[in-house]
N, C-alpha and C. Protein backbone atom coordinates (compact mmCIF):
# COMPACT_ATOMS: atom_id res chain seq x y z
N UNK A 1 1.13 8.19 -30.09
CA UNK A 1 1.03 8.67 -28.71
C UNK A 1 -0.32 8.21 -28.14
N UNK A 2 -0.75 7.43 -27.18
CA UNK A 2 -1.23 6.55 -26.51
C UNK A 2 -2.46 8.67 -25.72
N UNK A 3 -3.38 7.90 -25.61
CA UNK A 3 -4.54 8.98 -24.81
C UNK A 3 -3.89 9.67 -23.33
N UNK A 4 -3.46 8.99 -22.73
CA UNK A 4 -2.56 8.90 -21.29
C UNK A 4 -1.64 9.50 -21.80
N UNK A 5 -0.68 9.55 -22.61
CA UNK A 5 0.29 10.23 -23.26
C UNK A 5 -0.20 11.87 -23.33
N UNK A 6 -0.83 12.22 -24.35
CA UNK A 6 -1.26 13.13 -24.74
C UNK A 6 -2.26 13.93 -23.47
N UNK A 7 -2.77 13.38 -22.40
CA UNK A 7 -2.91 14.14 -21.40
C UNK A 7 -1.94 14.18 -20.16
N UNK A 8 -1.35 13.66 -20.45
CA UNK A 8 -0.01 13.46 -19.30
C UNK A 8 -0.72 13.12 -18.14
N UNK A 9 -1.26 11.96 -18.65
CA UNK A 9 -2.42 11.41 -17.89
C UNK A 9 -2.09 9.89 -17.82
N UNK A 10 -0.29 9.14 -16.87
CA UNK A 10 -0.39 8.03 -17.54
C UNK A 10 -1.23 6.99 -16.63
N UNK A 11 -2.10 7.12 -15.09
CA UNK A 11 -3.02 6.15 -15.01
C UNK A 11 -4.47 6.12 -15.73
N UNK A 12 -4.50 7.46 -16.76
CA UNK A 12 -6.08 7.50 -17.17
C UNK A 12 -6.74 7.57 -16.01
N UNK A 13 -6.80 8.51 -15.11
CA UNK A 13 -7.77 8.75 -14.42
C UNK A 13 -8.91 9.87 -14.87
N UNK A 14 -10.35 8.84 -14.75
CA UNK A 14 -11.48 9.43 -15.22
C UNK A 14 -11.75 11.23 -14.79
N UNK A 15 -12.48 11.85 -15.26
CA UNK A 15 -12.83 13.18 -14.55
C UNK A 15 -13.52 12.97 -13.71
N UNK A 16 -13.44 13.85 -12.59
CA UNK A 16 -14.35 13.89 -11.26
C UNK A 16 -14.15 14.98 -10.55
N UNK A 17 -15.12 14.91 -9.74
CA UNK A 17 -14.86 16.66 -8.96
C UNK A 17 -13.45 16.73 -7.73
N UNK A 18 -13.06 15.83 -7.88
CA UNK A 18 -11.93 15.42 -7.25
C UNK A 18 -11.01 16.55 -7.99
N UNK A 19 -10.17 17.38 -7.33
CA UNK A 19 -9.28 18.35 -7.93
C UNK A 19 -7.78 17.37 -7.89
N UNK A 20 -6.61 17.17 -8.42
CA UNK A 20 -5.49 17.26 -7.84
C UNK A 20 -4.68 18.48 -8.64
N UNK A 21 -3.32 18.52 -7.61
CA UNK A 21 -2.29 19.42 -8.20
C UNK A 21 -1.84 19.44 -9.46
N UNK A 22 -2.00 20.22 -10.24
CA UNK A 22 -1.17 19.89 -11.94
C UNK A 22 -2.29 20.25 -12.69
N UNK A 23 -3.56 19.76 -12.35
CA UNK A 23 -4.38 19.37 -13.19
C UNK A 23 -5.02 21.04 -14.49
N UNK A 24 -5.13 20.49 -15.13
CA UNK A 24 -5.91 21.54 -16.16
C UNK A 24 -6.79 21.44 -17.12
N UNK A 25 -7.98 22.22 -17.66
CA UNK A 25 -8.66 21.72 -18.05
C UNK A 25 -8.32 21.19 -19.64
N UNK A 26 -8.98 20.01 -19.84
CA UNK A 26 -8.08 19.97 -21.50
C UNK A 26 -9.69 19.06 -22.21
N UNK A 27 -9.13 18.75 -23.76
CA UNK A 27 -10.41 18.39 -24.34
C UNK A 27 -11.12 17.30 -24.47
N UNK A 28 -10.34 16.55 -23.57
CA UNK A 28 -11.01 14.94 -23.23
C UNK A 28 -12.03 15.38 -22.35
N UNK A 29 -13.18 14.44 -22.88
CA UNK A 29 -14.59 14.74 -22.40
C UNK A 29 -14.39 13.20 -21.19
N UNK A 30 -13.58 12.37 -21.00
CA UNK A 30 -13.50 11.35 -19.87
C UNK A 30 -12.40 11.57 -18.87
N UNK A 31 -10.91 11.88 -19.68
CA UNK A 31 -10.13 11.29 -18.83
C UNK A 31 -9.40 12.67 -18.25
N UNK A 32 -9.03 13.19 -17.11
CA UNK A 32 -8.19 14.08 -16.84
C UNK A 32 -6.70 14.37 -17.11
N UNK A 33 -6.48 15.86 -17.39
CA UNK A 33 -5.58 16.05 -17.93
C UNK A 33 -4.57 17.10 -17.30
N UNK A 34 -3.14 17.10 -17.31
CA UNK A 34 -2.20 17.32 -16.36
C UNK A 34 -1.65 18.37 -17.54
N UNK A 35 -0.56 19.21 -16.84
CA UNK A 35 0.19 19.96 -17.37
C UNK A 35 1.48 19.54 -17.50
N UNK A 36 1.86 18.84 -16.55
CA UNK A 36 2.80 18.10 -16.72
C UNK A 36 2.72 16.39 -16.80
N UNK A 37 3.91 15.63 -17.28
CA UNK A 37 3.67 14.27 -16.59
C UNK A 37 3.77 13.47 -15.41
N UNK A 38 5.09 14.73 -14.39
CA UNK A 38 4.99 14.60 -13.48
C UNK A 38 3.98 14.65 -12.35
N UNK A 39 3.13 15.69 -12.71
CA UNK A 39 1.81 16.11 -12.01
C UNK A 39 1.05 15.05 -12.57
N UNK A 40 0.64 14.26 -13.94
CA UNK A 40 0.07 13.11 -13.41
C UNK A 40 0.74 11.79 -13.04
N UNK A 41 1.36 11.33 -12.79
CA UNK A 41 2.18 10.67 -11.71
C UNK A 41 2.15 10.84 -10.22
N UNK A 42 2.00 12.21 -10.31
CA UNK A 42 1.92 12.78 -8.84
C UNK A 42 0.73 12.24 -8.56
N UNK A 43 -0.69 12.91 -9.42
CA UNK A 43 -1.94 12.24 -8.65
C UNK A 43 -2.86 10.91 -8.59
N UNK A 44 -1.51 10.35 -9.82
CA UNK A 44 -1.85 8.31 -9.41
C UNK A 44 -1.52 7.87 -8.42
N UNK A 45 -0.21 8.09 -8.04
CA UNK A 45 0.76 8.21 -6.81
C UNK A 45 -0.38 8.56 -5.84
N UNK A 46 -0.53 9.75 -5.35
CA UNK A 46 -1.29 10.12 -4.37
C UNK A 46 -3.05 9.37 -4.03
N UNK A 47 -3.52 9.10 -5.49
CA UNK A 47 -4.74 7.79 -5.55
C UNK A 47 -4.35 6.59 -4.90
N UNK A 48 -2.69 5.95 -5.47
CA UNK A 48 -2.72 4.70 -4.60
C UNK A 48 -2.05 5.21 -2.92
N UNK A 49 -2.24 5.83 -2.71
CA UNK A 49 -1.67 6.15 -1.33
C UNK A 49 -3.04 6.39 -0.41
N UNK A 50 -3.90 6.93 -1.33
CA UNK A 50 -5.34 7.09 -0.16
C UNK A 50 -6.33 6.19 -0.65
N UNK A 51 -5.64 4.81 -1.35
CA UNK A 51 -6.17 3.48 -1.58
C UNK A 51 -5.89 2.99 -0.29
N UNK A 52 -4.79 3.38 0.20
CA UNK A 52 -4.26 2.25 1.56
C UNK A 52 -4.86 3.04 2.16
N UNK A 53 -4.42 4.48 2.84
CA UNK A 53 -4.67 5.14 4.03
C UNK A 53 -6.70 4.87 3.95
N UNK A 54 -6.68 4.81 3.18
CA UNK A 54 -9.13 5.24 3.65
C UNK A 54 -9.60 4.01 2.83
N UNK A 55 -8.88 3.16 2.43
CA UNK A 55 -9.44 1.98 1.90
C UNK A 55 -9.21 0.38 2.45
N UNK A 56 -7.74 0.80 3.22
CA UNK A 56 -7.57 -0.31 3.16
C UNK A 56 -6.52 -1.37 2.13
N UNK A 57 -6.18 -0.41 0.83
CA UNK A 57 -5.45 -1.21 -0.11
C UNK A 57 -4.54 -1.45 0.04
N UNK A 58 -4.05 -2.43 0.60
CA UNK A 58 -2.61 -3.00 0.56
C UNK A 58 -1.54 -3.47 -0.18
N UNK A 59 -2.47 -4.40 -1.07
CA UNK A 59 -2.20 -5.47 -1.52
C UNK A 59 -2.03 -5.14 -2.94
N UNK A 60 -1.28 -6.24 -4.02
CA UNK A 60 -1.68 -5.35 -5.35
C UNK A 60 -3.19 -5.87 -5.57
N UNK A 61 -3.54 -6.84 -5.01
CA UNK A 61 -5.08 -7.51 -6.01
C UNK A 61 -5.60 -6.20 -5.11
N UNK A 62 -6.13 -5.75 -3.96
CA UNK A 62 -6.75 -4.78 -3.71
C UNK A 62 -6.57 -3.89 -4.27
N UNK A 63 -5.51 -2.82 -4.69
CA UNK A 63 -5.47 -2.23 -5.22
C UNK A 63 -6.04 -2.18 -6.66
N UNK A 64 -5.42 -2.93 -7.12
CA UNK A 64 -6.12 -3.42 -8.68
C UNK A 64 -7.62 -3.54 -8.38
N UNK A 65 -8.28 -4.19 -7.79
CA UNK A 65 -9.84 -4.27 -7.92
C UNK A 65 -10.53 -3.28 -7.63
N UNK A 66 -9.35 -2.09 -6.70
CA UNK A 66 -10.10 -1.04 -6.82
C UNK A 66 -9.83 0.33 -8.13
N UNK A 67 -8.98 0.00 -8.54
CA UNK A 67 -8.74 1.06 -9.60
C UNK A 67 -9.15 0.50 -11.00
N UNK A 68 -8.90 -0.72 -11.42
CA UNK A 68 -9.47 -1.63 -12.16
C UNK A 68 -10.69 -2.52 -12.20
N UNK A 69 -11.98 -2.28 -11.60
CA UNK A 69 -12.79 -3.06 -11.38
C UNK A 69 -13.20 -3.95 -12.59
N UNK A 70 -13.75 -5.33 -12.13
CA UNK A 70 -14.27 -6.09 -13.26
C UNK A 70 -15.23 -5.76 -14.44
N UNK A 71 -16.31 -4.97 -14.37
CA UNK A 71 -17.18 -4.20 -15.06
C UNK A 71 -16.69 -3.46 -16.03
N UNK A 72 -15.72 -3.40 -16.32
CA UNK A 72 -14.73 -2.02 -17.01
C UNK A 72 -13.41 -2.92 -17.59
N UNK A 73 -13.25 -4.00 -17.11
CA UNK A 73 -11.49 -4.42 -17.34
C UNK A 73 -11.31 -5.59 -16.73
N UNK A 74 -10.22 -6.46 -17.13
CA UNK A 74 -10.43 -7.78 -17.21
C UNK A 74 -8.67 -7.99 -15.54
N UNK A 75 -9.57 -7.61 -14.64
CA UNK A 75 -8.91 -7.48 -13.22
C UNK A 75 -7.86 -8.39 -12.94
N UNK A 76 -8.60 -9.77 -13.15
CA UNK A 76 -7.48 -10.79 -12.56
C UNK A 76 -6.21 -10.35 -13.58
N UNK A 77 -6.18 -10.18 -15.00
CA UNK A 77 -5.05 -9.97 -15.92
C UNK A 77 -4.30 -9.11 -15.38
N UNK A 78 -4.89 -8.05 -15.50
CA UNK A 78 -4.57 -6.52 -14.75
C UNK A 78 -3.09 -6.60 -13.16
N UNK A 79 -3.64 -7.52 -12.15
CA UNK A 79 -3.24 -7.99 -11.45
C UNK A 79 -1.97 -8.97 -11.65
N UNK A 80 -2.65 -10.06 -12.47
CA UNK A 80 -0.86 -10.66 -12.57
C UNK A 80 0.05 -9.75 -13.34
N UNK A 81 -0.60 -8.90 -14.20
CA UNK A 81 0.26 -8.24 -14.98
C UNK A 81 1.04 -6.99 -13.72
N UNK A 82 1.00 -6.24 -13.29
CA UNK A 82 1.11 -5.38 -12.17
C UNK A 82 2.46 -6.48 -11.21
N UNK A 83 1.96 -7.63 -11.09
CA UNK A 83 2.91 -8.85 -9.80
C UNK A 83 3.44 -9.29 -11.04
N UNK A 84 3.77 -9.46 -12.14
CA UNK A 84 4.92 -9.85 -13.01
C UNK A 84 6.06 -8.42 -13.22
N UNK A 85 5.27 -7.05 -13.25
CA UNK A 85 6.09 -6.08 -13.51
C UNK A 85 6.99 -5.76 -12.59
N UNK A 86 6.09 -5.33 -11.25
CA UNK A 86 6.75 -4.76 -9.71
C UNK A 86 7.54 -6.15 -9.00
N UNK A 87 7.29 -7.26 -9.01
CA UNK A 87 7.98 -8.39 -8.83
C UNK A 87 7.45 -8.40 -7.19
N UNK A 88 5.70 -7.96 -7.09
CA UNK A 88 5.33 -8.45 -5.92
C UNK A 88 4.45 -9.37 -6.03
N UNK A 89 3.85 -10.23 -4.70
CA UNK A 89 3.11 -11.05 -5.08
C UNK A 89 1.46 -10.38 -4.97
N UNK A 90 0.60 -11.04 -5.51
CA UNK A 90 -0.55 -10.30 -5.34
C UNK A 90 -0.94 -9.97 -4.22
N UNK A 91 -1.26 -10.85 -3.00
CA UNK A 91 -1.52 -10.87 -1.50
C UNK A 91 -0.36 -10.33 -0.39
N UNK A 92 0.33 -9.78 -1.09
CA UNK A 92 1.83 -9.34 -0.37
C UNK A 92 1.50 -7.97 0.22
N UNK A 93 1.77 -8.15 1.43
CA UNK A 93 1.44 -6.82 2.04
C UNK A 93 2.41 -5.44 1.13
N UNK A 94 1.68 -4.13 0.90
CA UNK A 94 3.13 -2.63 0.44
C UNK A 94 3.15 -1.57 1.11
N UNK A 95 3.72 -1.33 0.58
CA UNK A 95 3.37 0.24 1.46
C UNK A 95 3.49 1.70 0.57
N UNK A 96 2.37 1.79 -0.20
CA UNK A 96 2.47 2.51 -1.27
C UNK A 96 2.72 4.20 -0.61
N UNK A 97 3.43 4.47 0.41
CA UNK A 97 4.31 5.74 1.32
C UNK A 97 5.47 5.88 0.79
N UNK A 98 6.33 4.38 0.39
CA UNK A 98 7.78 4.79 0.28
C UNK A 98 7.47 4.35 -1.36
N UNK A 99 8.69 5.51 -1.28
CA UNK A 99 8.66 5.73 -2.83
C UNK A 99 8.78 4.59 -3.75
N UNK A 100 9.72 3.75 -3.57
CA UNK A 100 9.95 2.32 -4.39
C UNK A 100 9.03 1.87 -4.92
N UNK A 101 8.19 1.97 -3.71
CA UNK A 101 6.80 1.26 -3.75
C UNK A 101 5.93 1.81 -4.70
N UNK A 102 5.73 2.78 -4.22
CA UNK A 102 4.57 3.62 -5.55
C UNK A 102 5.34 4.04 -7.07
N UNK A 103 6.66 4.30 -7.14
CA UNK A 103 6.95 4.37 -8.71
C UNK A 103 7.14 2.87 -8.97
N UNK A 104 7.30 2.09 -8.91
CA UNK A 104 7.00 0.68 -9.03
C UNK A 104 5.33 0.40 -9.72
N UNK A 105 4.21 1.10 -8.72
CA UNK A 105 3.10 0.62 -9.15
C UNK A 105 2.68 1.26 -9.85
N UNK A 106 3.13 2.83 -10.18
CA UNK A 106 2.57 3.88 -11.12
C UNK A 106 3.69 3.31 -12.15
N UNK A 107 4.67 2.78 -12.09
CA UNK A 107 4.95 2.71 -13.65
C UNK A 107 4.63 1.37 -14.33
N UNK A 108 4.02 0.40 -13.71
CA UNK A 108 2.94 -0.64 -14.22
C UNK A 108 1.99 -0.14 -14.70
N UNK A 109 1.07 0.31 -13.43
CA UNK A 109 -0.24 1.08 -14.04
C UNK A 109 0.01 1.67 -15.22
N UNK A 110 0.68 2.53 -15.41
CA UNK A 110 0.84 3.63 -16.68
C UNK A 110 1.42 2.26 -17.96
N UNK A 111 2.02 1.35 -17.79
CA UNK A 111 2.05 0.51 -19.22
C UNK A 111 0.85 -0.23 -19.38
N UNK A 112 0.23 -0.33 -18.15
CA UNK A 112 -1.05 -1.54 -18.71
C UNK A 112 -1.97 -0.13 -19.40
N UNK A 113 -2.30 0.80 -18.78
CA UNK A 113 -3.12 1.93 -19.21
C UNK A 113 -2.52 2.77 -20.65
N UNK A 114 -1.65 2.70 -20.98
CA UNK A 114 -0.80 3.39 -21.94
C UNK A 114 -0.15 2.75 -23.34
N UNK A 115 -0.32 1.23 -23.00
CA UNK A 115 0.06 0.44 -24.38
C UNK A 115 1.49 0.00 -23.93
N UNK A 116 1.68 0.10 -22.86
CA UNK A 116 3.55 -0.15 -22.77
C UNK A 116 3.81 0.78 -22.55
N UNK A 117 3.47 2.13 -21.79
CA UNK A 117 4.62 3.33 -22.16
C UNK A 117 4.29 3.61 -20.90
N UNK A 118 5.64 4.11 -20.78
CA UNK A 118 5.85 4.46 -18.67
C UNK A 118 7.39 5.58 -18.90
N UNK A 119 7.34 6.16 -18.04
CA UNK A 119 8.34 7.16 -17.34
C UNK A 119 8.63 6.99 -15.74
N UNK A 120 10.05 6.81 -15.83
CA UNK A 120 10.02 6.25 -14.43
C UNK A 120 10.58 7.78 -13.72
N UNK A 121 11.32 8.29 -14.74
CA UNK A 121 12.07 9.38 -14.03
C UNK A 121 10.68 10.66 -13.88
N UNK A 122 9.80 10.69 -14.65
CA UNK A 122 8.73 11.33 -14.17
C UNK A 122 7.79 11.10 -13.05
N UNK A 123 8.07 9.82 -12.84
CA UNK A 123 6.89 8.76 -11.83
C UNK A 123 8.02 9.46 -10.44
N UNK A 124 8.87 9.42 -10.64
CA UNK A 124 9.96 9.71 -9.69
C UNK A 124 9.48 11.14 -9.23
N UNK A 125 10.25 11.88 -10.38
CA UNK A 125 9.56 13.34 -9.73
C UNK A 125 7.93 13.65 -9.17
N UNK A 126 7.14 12.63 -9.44
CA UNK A 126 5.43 12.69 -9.30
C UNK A 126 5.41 12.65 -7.74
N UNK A 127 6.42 11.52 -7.52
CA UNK A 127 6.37 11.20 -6.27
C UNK A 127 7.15 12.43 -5.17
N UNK A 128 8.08 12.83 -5.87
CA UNK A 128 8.89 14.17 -4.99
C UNK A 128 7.77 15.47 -5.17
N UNK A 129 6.72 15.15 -5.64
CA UNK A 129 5.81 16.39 -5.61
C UNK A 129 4.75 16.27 -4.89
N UNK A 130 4.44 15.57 -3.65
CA UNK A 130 3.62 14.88 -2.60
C UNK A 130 3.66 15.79 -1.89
């Protein structure tokens, strides 16, 4: 069982004073941890959604450079890997609002972050919990 697994945490999002829904406290000293897997789905989902709305992220390379930066992770990979999974192109305008769109990119994210391991029918419900 993969770290993301075991916190039902499948983008590995770091701790921060950032609250979302689901969340609870657990014994990872980095990464935040959910009660459910839907609830973290829900607040990757909701990360790439206020990537576009207050950032600007459209795109997958934007997106990716912002959740994946170079300093930390090897981006350009990250990126084709993400446009080989979702079957978009990198510079392709999305619209991470409709659902397709975001369980598409949360269930990439969650295999590049997780070793291969994704839930779509949870990414699904993450997204019906917006």
């Amino acid at each position: 069982m993969t770290r993301g697994q075991r916190n039902n945490n499948p983008g590995n999002i770091r701790l921060s004073s950032q609250a979302f829904a689901g969340e609870i406290k657990g014994a990872d000293k980095v990464f935040k941890t959910f009660s459910t897997m839907a609830y973290g789905y829900r607040a990757l989902i909701r990360i790439l959604i206020n990537y576009q709305e207050l950032h600007g992220c459209n795109t997958i390379r934007k997106i990716i450079n912002r959740w994946a930066p170079d300093n930390e992770n090897a981006t350009s990979e990250y990126v084709k890997f993400v446009c080989s999974d979702t079957g978009y192109m990198a510079d392709e305008a999305i619209d991470t609002h409709k659902k397709d769109v975001a369980v598409k990119l949360a269930r990439a994210i969650s295999k590049m972050e997780c070793g291969g391991w994704w839930d779509t029918t949870e990414a699904m419900k993450g997204y019906d919990l917006l």
